[in-house]
Protein backbone atom coordinates (compact mmCIF):
# COMPACT_ATOMS: atom_id res chain seq x y z
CA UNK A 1 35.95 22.11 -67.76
CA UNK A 2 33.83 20.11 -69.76
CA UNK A 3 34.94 16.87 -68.27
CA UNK A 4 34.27 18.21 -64.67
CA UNK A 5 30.55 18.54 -65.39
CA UNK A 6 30.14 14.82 -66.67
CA UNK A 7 31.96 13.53 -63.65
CA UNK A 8 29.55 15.50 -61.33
CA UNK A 9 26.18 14.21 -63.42
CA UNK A 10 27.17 10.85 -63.56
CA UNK A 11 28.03 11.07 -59.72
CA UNK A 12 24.56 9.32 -58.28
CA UNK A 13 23.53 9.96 -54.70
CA UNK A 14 23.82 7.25 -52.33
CA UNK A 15 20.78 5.07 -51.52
CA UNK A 16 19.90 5.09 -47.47
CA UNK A 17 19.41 1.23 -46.80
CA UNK A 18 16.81 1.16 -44.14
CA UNK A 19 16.07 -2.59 -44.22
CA UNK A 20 17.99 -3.75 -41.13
CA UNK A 21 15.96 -0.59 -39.18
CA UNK A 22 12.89 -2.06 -40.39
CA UNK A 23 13.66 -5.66 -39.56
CA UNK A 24 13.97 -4.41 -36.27
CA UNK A 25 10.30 -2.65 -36.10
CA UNK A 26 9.07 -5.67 -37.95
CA UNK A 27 10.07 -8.07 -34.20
CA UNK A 28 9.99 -4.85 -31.54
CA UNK A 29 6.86 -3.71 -32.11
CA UNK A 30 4.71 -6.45 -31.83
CA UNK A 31 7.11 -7.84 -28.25
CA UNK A 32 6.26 -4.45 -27.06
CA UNK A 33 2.50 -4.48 -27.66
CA UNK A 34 2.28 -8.10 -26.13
CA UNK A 35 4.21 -7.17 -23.33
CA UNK A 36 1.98 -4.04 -22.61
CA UNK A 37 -1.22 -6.37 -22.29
CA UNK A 38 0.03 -8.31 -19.47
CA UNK A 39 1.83 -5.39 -16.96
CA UNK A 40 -0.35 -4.53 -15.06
CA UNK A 41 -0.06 -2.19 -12.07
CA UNK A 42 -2.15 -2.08 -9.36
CA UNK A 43 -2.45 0.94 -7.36
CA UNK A 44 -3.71 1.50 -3.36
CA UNK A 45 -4.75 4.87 -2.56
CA UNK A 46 -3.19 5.54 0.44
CA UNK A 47 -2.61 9.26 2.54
CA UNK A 48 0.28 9.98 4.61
CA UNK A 49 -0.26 11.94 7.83
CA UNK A 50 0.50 15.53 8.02
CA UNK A 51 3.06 16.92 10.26
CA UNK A 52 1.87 16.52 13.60
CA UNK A 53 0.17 19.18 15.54
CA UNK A 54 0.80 18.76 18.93
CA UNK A 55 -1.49 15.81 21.12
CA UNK A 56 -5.05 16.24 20.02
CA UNK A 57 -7.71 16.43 22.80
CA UNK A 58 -10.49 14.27 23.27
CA UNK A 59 -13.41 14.42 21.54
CA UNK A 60 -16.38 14.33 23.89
CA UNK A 61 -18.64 13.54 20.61
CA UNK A 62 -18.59 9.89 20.93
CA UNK A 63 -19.90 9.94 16.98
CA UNK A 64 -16.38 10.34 15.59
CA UNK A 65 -13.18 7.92 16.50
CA UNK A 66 -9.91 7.83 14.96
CA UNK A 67 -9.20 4.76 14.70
CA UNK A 68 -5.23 3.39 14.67
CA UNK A 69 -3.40 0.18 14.33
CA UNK A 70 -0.07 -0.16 15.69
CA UNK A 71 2.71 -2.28 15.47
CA UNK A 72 4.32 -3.21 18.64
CA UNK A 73 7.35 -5.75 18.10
CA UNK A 74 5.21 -9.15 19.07
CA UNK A 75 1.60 -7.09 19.26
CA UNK A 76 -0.51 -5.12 17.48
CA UNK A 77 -2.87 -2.28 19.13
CA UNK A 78 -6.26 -1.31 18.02
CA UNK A 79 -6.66 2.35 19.03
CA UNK A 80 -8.97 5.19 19.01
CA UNK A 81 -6.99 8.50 19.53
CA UNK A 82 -9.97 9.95 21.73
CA UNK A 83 -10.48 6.98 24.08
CA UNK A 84 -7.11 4.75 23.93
CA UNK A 85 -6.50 0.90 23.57
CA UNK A 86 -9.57 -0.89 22.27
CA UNK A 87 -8.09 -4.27 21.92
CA UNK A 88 -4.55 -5.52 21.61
CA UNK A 89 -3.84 -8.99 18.93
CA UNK A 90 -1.29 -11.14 19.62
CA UNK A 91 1.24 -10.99 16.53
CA UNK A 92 4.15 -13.36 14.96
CA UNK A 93 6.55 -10.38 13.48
CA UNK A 94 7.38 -11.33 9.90
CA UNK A 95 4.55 -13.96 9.08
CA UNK A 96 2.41 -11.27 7.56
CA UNK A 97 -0.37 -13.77 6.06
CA UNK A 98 0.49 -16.58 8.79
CA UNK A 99 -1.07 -14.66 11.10
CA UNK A 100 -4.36 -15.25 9.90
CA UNK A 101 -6.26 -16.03 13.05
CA UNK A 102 -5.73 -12.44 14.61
CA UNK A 103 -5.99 -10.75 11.09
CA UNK A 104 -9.70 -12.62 11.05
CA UNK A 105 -9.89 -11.36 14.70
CA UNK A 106 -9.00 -7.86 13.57
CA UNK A 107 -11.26 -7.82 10.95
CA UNK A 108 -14.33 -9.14 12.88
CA UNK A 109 -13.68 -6.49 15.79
CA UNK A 110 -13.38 -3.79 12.85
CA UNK A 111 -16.64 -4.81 11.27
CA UNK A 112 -18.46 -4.41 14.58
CA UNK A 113 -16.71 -0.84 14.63
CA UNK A 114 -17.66 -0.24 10.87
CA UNK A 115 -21.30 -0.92 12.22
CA UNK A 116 -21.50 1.23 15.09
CA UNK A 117 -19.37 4.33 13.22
CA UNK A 118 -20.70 3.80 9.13
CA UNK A 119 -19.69 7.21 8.52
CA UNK A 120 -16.14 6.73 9.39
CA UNK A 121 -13.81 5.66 6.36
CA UNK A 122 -10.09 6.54 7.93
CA UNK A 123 -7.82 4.44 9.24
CA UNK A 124 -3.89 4.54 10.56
CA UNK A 125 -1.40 2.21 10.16
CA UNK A 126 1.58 3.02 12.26
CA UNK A 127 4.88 0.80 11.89
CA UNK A 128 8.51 0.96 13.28
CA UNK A 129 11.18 1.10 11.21
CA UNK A 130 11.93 -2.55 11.47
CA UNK A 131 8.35 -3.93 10.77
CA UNK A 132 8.24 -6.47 7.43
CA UNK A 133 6.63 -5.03 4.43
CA UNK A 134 4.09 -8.22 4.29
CA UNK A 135 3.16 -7.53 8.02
CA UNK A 136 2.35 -4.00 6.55
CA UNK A 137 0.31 -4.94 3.32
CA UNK A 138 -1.45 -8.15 5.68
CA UNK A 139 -3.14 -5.25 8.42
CA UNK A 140 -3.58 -3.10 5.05
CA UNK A 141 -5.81 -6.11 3.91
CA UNK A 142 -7.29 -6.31 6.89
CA UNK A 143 -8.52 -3.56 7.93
CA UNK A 144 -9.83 -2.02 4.36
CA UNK A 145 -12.33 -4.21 3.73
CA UNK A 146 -14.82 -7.00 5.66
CA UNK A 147 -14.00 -10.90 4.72
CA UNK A 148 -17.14 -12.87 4.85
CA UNK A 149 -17.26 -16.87 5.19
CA UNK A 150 -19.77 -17.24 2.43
CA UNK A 151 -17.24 -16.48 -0.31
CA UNK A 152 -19.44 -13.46 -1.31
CA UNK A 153 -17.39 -9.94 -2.27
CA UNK A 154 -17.04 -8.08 1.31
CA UNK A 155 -17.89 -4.64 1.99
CA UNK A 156 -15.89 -1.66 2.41
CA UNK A 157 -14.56 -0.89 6.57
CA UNK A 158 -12.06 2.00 6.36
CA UNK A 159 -10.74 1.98 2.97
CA UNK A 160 -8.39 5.30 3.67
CA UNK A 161 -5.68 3.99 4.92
CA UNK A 162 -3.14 6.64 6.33
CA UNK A 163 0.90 5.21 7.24
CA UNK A 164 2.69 6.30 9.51
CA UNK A 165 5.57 5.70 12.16
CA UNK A 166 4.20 4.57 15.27
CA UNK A 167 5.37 5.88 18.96
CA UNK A 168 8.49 4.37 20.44
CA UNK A 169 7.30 1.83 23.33
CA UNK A 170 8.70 3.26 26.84
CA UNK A 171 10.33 -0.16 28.26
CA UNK A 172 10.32 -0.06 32.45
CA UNK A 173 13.90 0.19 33.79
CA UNK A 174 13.07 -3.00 36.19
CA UNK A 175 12.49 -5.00 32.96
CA UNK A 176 10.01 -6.39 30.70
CA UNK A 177 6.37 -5.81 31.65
CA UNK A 178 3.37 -8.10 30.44
């Protein structure tokens, strides 16, 4: 019995070996704290329409328009809700930035709008289904705020930028119409 109690006090606990762990904190932790400084996410605020409420009825207070953009296959609309088409923009689907003459033509017509409505900050974007991401994020840039030719930082237009799907176009059963 004695015998049994030496074996068991000479008996030494293993030692946990923790060095490869370590090694590995030692390279991770530094490649994840370098890493961190350069993602960077930027973020659009951006508010999606509601469920729609039935057709709205004009406003006779010609102080408020709703403005919309929408994209039409090979044209874009500029709309109010309350008073209809204000101007429609010729439009090369999946060029996005190519189209820079009528995004510049946008934009002027929207700063002219910005000047006679400062109050107003909303704006919809309405899409089909089909319509290219960088046609999308193009209007977006467009139509949020005012590009100047003087390299100087532009103002804000309608920063509140709502998406949506836009109406299906009703084609004429005799064919195309221009």
């Amino acid at each position: 019995m004695f015998r049994k109690r030496l074996r068991r006090a000479k008996q030494v606990a293993p030692e946990l070996n923790i060095t490869a762990f370590m090694n590995l904190m030692v390279v991770l932790v530094p490649f994840l704290l370098m890493t961190a400084v350069f993602s960077q996410i930027n973020i659009l605020k951006i508010a999606l329409p509601g469920a729609s409420q039935g057709p709205q009825n004009p406003v006779e207070n010609s102080a408020k328009i709703a403005l919309e953009v929408i994209f039409q296959g090979d044209k874009i609309l500029l709309n109010d809700r309350n008073s209809g088409v204000i101007k429609t923009f010729s439009w090369q689907q999946g060029e996005g930035y190519g189209n820079q003459a009528t995004l510049r033509a946008l934009n002027l017509l929207l700063q002219e709008l910005k000047a006679r409505f400062p109050e107003e900050n909303d704006i919809s974007i309405l899409s089909q289904p089909d319509t290219p991401y960088a046609d999308i994020v193009a209007v977006m840039d467009a139509v949020r705020v005012a590009w100047r030719d003087d390299d100087q930082n532009g103002y804000a237009l309608f920063p509140n930028s709502a998406l949506g799907r836009a109406p299906q176009v009703q084609q004429a059963e005799g064919g195309d119409q221009s």
